[in-house]
Protein backbone atom coordinates (compact mmCIF):
# COMPACT_ATOMS: atom_id res chain seq x y z
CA UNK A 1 0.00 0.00 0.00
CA UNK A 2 3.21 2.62 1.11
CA UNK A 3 4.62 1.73 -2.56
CA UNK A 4 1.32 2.73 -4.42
CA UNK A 5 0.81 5.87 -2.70
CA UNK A 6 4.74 7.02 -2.65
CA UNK A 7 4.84 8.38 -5.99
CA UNK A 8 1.87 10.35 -5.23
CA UNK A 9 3.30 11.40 -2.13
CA UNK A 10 6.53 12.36 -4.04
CA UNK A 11 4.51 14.52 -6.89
CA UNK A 12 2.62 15.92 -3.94
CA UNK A 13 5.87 17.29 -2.12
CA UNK A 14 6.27 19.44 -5.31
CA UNK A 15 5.42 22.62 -3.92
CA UNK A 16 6.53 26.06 -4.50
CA UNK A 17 3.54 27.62 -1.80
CA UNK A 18 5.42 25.37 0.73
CA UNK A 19 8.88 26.67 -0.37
CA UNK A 20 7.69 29.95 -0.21
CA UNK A 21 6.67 29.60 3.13
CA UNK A 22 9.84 28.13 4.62
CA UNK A 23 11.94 30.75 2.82
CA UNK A 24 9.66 33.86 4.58
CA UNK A 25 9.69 31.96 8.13
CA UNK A 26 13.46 31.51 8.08
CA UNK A 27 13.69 35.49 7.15
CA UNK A 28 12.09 36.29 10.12
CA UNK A 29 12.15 36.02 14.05
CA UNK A 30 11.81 32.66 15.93
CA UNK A 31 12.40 30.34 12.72
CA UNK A 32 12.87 27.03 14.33
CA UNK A 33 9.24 27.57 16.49
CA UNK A 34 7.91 28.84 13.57
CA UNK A 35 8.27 26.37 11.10
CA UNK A 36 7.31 23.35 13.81
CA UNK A 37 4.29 25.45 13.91
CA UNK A 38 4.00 25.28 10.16
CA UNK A 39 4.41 21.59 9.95
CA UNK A 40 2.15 20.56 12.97
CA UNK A 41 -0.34 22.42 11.23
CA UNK A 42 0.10 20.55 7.71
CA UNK A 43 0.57 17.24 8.97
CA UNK A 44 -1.98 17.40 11.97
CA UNK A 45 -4.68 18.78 9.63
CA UNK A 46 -3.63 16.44 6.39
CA UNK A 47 -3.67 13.07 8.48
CA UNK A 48 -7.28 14.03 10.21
CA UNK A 49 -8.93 14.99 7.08
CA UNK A 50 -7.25 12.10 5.34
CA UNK A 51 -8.31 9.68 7.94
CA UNK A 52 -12.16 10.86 8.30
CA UNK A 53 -12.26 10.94 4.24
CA UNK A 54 -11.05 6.85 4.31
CA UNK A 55 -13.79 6.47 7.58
CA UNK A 56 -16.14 8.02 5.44
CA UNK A 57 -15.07 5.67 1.96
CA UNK A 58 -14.73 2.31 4.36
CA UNK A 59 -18.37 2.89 6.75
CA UNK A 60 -20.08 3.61 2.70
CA UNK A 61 -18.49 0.52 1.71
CA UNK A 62 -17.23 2.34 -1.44
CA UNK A 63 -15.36 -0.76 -2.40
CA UNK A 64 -16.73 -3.08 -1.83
CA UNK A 65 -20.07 -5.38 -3.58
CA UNK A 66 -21.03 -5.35 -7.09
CA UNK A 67 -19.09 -3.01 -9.31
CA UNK A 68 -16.03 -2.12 -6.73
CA UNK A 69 -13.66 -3.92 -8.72
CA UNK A 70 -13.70 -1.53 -11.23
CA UNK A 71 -14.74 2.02 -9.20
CA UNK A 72 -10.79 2.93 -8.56
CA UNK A 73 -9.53 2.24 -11.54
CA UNK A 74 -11.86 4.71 -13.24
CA UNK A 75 -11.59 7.07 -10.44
CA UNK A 76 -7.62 6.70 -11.52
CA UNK A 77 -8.83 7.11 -15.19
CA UNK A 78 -10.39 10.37 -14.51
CA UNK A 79 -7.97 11.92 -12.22
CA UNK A 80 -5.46 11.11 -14.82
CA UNK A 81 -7.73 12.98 -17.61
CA UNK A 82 -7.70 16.07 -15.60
CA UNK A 83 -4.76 16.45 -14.68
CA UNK A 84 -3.55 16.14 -18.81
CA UNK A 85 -6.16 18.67 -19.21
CA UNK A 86 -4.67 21.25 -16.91
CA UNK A 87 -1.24 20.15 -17.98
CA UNK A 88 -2.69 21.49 -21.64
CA UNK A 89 -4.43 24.28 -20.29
CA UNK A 90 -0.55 25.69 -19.08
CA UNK A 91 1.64 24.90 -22.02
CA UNK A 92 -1.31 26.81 -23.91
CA UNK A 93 -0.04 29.90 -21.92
CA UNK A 94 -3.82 30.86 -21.19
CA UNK A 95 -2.96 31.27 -17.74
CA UNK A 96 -0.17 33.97 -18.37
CA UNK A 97 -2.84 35.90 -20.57
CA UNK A 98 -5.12 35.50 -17.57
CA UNK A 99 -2.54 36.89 -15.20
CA UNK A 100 -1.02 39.76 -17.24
CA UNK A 101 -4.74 40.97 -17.56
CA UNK A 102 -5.44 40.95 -14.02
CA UNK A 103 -1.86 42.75 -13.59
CA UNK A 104 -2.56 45.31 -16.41
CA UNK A 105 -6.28 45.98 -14.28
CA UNK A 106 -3.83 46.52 -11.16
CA UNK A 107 -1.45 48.55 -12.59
CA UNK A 108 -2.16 52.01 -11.55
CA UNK A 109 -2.61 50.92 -7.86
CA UNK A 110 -0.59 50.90 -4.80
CA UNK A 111 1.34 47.71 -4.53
CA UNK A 112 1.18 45.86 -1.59
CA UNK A 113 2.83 42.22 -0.75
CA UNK A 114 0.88 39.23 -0.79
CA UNK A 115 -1.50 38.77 2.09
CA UNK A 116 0.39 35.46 2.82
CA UNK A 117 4.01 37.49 3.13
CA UNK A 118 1.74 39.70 5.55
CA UNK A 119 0.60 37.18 7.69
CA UNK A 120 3.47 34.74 7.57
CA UNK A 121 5.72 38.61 8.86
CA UNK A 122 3.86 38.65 11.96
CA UNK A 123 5.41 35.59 13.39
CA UNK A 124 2.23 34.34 15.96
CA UNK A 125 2.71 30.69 16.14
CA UNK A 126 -1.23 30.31 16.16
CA UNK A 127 -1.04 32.27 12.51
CA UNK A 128 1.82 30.22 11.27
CA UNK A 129 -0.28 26.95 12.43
CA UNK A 130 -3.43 28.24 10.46
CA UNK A 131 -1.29 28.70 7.51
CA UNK A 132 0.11 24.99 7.42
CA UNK A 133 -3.33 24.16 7.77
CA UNK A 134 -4.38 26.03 4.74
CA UNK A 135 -1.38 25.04 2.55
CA UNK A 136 -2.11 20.83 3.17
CA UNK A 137 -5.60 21.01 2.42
CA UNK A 138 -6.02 17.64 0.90
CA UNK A 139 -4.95 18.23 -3.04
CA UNK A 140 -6.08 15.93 -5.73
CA UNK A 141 -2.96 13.69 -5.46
CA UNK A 142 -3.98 13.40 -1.58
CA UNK A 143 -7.58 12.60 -2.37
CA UNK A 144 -6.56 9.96 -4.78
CA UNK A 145 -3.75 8.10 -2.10
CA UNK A 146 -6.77 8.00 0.39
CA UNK A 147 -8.77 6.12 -2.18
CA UNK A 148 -5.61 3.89 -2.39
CA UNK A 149 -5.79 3.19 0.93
CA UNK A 150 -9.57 2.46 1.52
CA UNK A 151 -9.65 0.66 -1.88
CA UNK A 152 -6.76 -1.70 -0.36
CA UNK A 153 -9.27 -2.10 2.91
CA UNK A 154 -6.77 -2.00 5.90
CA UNK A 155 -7.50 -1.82 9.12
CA UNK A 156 -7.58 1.44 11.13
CA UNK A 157 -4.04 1.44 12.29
CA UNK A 158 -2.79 0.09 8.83
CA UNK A 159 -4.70 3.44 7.18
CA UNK A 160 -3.57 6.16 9.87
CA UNK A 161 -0.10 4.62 9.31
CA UNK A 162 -0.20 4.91 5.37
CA UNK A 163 -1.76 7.89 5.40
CA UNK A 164 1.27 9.35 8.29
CA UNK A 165 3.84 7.76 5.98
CA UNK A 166 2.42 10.05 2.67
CA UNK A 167 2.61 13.18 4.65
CA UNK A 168 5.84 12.52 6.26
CA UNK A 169 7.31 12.46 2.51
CA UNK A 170 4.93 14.69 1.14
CA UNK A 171 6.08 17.60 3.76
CA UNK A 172 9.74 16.63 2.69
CA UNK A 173 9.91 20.56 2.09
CA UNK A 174 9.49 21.64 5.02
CA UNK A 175 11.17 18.32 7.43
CA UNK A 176 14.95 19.22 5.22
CA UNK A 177 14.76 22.97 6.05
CA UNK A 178 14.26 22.55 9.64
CA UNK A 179 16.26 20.23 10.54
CA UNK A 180 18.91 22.11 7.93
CA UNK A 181 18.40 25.23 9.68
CA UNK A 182 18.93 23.29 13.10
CA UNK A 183 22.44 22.65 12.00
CA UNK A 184 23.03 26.08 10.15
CA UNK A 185 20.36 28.48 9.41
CA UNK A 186 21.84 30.96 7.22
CA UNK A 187 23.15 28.85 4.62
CA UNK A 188 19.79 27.13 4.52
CA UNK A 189 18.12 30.40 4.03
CA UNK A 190 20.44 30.74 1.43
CA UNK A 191 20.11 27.69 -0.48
CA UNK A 192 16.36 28.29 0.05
CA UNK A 193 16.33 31.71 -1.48
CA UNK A 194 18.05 30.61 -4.56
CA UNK A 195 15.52 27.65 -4.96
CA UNK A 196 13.33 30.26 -4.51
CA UNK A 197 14.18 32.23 -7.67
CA UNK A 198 14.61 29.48 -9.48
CA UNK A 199 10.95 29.00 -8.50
CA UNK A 200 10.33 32.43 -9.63
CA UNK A 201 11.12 31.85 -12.92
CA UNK A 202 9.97 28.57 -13.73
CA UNK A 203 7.20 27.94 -11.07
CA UNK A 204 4.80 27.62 -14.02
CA UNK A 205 7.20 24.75 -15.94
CA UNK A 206 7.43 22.87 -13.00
CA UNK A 207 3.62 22.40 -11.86
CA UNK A 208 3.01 21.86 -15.82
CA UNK A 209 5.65 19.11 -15.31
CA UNK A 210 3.87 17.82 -12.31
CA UNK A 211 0.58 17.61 -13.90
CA UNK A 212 1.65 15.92 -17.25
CA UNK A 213 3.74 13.18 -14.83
CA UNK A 214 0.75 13.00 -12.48
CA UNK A 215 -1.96 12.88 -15.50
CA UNK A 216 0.03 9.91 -17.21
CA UNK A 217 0.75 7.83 -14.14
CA UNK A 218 -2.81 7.68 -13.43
CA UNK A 219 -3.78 7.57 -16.94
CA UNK A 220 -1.35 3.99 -16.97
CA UNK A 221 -2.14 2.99 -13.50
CA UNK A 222 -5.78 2.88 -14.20
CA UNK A 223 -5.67 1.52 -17.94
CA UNK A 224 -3.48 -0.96 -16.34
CA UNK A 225 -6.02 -2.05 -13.47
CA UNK A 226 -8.97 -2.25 -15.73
């Protein structure tokens, strides 16, 4: 079950919102607290959703009776499908039209930074919490590991444990930092701010890259199971 999830886990860990994060947190005051507070708040919030979404999938009997045999295979299909679609959707560059429009509409007023660099400046460990929270909301990779797991129909502990082993790799970005910046936390900043840029300028590449890998596997993986 670990192995069929990993990859997703792996493609989920792609994240340039997390980066972000980390690299604003170690700017500031109290880094170290801070980012625990960032990743108790993604991994508390990721396993508890993830675990009440399997309760929910295992106590409807989802897969299981007439039919089941095929249900996550499909589901696979059409996760796949969508994710080629929005793969598409970014090499057609409609989403830099969209966003130089909205900029060219914004243009003439005051700038201000992003209402995450605001929040994430104020460095309340109750704040920083809320915003690991936000940032782990269950993504479509999540959603379709927790289908994994209920489709493989563990028992409780076996699906809190494969669900804690996806978020332990999928918050990858933010376990290296910290325990990086436990060791030496300017050269991590460092490091972080030039993955940063790199980010910067080909954020938009890499999530296309994410999606196309993400649409195929699933694409395969449910062809395959069919």
């Amino acid at each position: 079950m670990i192995a069929k999830i990993a990859p997703l886990a792996v493609l989920a860990a792609i994240s340039p919102a997390t980066l972000t994060a980390v690299v604003l947190i170690l700017t500031g005051s109290k880094p170290i607290r801070l980012l625990l507070a960032l990743y108790a708040g993604g991994m508390l919030a990721s396993v508890a959703i993830g675990y009440a979404i399997f309760a929910g999938l295992n106590g409807g009997h989802a897969f299981t009776g007439s039919g089941s045999r095929h249900r996550s295979p499909a589901i696979d299909l059409g996760a796949g499908v969508l994710a080629l679609l929005l793969a598409g959707w970014l090499i057609s560059g409609a989403e830099d039209r969209r966003r130089q429009r909205r900029a060219a509409r914004h243009a003439e007023q005051p700038r201000r930074d992003p209402w995450s660099q605001r929040l994430l400046s104020r460095g309340s460990t109750p704040l920083i919490f809320a915003v690991g929270v936000a940032l782990n909301l269950p993504s479509g990779l999540y959603l379709i590991a927790v289908k994994d797991v209920a489709a493989s129909r563990p028992s409780d502990a076996g699906a809190l444990t494969a669900l804690i082993g996806f978020n332990l790799l999928m918050l990858v970005p933010i376990e290296l930092p910290l325990l990086a910046s436990l060791r030496d936390q300017q050269r991590t900043l460092e490091r972080l701010q030039a993955a940063n840029r790199w980010l910067g300028r080909h954020g938009r590449q890499l999530v296309t890259g994410v999606a196309l890998v993400a649409g195929v596997y699933l694409v395969l993986r449910g062809a395959l199971a069919l």
